[in-house]
PDB file of N, CA and C in Angstrom:
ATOM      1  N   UNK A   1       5.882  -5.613   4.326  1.00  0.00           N
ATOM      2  CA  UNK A   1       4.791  -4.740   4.689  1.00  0.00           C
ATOM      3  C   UNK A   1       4.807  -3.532   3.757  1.00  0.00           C
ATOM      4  N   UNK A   2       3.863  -2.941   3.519  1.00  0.00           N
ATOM      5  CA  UNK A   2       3.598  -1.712   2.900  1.00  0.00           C
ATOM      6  C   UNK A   2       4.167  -0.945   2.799  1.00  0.00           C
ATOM      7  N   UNK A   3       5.331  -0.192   2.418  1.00  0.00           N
ATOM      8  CA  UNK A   3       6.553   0.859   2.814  1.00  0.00           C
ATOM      9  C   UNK A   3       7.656   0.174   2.743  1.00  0.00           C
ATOM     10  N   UNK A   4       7.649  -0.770   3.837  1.00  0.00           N
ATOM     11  CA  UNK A   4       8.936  -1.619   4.239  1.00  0.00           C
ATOM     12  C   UNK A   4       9.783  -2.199   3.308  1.00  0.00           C
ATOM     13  N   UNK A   5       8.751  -2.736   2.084  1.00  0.00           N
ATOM     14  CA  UNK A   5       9.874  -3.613   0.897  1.00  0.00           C
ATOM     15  C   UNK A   5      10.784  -2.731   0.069  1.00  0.00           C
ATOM     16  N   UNK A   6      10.600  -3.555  -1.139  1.00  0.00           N
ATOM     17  CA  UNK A   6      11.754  -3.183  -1.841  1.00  0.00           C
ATOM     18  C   UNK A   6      10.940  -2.354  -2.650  1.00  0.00           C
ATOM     19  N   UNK A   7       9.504  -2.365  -3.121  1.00  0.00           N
ATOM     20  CA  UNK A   7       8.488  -1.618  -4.125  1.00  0.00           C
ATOM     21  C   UNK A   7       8.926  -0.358  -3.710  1.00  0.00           C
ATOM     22  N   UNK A   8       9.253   0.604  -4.791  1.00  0.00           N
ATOM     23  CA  UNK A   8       8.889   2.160  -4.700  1.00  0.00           C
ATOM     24  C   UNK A   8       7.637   2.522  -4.979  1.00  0.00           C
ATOM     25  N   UNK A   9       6.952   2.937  -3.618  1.00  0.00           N
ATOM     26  CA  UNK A   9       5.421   3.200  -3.823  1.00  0.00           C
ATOM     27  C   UNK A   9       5.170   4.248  -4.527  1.00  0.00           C
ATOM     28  N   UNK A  10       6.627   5.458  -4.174  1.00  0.00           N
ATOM     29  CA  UNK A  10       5.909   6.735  -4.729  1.00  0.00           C
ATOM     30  C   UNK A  10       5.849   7.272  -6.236  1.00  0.00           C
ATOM     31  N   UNK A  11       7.139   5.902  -6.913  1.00  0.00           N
ATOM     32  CA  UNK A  11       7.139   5.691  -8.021  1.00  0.00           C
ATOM     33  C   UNK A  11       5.838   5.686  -8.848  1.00  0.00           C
ATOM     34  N   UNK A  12       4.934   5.001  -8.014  1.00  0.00           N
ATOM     35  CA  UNK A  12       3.649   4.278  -8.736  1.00  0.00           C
ATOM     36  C   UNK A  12       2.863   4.966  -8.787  1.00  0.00           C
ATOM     37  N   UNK A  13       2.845   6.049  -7.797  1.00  0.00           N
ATOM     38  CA  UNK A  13       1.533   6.738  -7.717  1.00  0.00           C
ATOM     39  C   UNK A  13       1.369   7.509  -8.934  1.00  0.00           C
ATOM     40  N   UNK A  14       1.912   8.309  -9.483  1.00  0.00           N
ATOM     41  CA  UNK A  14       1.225   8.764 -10.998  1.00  0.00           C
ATOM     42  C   UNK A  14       1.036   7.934 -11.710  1.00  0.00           C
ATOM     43  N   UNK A  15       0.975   6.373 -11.813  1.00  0.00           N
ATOM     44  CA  UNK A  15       0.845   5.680 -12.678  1.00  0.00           C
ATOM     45  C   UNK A  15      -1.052   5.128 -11.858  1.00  0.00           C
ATOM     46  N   UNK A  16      -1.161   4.562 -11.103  1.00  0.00           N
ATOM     47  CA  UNK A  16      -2.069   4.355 -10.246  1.00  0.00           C
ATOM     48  C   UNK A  16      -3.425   5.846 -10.497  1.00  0.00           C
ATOM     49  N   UNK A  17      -2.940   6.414 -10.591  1.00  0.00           N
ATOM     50  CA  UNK A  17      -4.088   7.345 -10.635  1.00  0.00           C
ATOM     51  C   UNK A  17      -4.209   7.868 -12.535  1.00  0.00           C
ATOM     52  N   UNK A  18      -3.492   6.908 -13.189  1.00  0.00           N
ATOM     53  CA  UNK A  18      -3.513   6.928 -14.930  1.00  0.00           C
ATOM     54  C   UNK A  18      -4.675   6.145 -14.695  1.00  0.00           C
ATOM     55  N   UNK A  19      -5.348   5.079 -13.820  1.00  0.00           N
ATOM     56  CA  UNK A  19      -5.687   3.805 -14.580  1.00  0.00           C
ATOM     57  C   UNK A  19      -7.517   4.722 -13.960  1.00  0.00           C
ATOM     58  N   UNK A  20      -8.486   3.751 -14.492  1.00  0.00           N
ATOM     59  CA  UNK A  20     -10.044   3.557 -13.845  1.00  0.00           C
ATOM     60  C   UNK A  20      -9.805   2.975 -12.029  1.00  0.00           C
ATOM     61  N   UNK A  21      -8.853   2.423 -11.975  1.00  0.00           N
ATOM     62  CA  UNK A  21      -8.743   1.467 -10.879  1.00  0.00           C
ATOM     63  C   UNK A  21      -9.459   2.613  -9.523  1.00  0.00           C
ATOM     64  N   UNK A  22     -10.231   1.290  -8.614  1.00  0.00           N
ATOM     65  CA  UNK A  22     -10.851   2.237  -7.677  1.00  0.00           C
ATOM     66  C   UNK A  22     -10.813   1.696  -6.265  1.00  0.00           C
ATOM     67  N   UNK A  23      -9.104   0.750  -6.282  1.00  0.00           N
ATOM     68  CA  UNK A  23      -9.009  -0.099  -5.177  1.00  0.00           C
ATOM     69  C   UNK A  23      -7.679  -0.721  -4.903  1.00  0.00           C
ATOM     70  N   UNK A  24      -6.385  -0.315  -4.139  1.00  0.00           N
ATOM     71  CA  UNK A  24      -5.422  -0.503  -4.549  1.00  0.00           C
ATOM     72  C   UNK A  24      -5.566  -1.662  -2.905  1.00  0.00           C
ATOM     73  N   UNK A  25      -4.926  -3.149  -3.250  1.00  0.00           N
ATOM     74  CA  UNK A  25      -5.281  -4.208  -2.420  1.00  0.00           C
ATOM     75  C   UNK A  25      -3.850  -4.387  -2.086  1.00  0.00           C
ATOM     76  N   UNK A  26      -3.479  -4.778  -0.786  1.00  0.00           N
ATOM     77  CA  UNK A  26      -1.832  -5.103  -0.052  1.00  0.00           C
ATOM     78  C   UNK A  26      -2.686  -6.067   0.699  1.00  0.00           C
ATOM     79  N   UNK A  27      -0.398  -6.967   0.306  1.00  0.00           N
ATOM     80  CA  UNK A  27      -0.992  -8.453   1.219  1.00  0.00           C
ATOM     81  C   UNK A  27       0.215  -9.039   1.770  1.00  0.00           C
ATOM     82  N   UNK A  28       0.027  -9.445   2.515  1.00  0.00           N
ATOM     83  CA  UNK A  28       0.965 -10.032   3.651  1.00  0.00           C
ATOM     84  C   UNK A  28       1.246 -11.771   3.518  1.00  0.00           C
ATOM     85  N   UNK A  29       1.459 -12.420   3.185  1.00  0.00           N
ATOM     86  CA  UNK A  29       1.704 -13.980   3.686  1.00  0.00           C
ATOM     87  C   UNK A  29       1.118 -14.447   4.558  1.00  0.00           C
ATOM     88  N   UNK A  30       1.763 -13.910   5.378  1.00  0.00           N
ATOM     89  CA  UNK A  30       1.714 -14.419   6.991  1.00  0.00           C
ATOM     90  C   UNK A  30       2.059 -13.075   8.138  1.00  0.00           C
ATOM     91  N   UNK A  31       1.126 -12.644   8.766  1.00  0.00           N
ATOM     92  CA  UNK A  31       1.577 -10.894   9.224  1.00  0.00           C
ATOM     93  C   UNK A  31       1.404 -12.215  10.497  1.00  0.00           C
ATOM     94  N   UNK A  32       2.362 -11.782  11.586  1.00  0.00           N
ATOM     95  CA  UNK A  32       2.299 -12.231  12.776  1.00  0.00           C
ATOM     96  C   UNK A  32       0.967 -11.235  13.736  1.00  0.00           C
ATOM     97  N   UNK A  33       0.646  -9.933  13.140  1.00  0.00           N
ATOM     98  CA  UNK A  33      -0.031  -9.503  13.584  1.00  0.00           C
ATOM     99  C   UNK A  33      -0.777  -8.342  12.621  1.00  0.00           C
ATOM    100  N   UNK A  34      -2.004  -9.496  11.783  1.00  0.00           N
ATOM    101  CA  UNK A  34      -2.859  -8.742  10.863  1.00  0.00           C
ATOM    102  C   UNK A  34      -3.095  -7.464  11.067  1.00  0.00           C
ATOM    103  N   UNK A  35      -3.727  -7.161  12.230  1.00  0.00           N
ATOM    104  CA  UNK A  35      -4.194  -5.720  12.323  1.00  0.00           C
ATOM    105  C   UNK A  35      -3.536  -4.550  12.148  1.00  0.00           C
ATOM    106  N   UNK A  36      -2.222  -5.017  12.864  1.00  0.00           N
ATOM    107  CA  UNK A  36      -1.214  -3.739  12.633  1.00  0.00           C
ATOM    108  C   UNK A  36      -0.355  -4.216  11.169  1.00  0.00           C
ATOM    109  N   UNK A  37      -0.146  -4.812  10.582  1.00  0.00           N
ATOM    110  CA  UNK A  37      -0.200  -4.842   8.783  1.00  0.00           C
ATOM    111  C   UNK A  37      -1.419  -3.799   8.447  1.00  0.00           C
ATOM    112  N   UNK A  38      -2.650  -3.900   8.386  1.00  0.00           N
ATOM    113  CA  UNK A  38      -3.654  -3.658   7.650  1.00  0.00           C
ATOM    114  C   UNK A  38      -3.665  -1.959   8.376  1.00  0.00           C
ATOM    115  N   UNK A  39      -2.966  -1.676   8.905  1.00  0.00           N
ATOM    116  CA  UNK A  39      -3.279   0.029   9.963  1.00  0.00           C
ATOM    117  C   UNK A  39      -1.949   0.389   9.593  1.00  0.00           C
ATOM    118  N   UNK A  40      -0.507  -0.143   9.068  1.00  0.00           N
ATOM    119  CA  UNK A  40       0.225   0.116   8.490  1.00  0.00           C
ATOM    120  C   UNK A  40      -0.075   0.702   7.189  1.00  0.00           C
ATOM    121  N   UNK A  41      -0.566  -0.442   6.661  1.00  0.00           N
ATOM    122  CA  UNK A  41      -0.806  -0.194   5.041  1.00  0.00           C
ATOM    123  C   UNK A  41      -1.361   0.922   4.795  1.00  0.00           C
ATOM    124  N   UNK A  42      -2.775   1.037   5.592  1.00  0.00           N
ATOM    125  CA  UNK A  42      -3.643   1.916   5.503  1.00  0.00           C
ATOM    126  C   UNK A  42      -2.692   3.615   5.304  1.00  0.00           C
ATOM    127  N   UNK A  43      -2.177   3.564   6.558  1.00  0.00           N
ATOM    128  CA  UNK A  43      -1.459   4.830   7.009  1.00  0.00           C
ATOM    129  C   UNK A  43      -0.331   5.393   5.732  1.00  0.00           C
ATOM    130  N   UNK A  44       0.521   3.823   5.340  1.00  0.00           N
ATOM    131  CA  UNK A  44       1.045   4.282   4.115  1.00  0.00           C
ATOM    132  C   UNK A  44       0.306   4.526   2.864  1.00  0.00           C
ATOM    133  N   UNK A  45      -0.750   3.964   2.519  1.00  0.00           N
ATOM    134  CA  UNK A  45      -1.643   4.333   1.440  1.00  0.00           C
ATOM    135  C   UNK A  45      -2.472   6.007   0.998  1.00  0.00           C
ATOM    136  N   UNK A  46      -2.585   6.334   2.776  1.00  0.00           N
ATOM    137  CA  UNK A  46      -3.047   7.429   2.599  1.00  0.00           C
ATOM    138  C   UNK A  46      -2.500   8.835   2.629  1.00  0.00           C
ATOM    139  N   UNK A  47      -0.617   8.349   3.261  1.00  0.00           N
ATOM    140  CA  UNK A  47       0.822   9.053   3.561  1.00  0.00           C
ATOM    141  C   UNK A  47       0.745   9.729   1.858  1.00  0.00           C
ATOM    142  N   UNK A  48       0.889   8.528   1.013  1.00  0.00           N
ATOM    143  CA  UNK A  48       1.126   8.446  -0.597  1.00  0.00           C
ATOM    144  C   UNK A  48      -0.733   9.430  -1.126  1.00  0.00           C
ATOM    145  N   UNK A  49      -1.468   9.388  -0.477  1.00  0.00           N
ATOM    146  CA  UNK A  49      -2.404  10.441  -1.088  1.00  0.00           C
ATOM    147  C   UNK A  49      -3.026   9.831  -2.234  1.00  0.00           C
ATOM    148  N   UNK A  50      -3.270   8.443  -1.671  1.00  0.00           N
ATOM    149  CA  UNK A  50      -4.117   8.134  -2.599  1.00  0.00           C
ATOM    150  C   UNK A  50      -5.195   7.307  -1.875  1.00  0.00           C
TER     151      UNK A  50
END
């Protein structure tokens, strides 16, 4: 999940806001429970200020 792995998100973020990009997409396999993946992510995406 979003936070949870091994990715350093906060690593990325000055790199992420180098690019045009206007859509940063997270994905799950198999979330036993999509919604709260996608309200995770969200929450960490917007924690990181972007």
């Amino acid at each position: 999940m979003t936070g949870d792995g091994i990715i350093d998100w906060e690593k990325f973020v000055p790199l992420f806001r180098e690019t045009k990009a206007e859509h940063i997409v997270t994905e799950h396999d198999n979330p036993a429970d999509w919604r709260r993946f996608a309200r995770r992510a969200i929450e960490h995406i917007k924690a990181l200020s972007l």
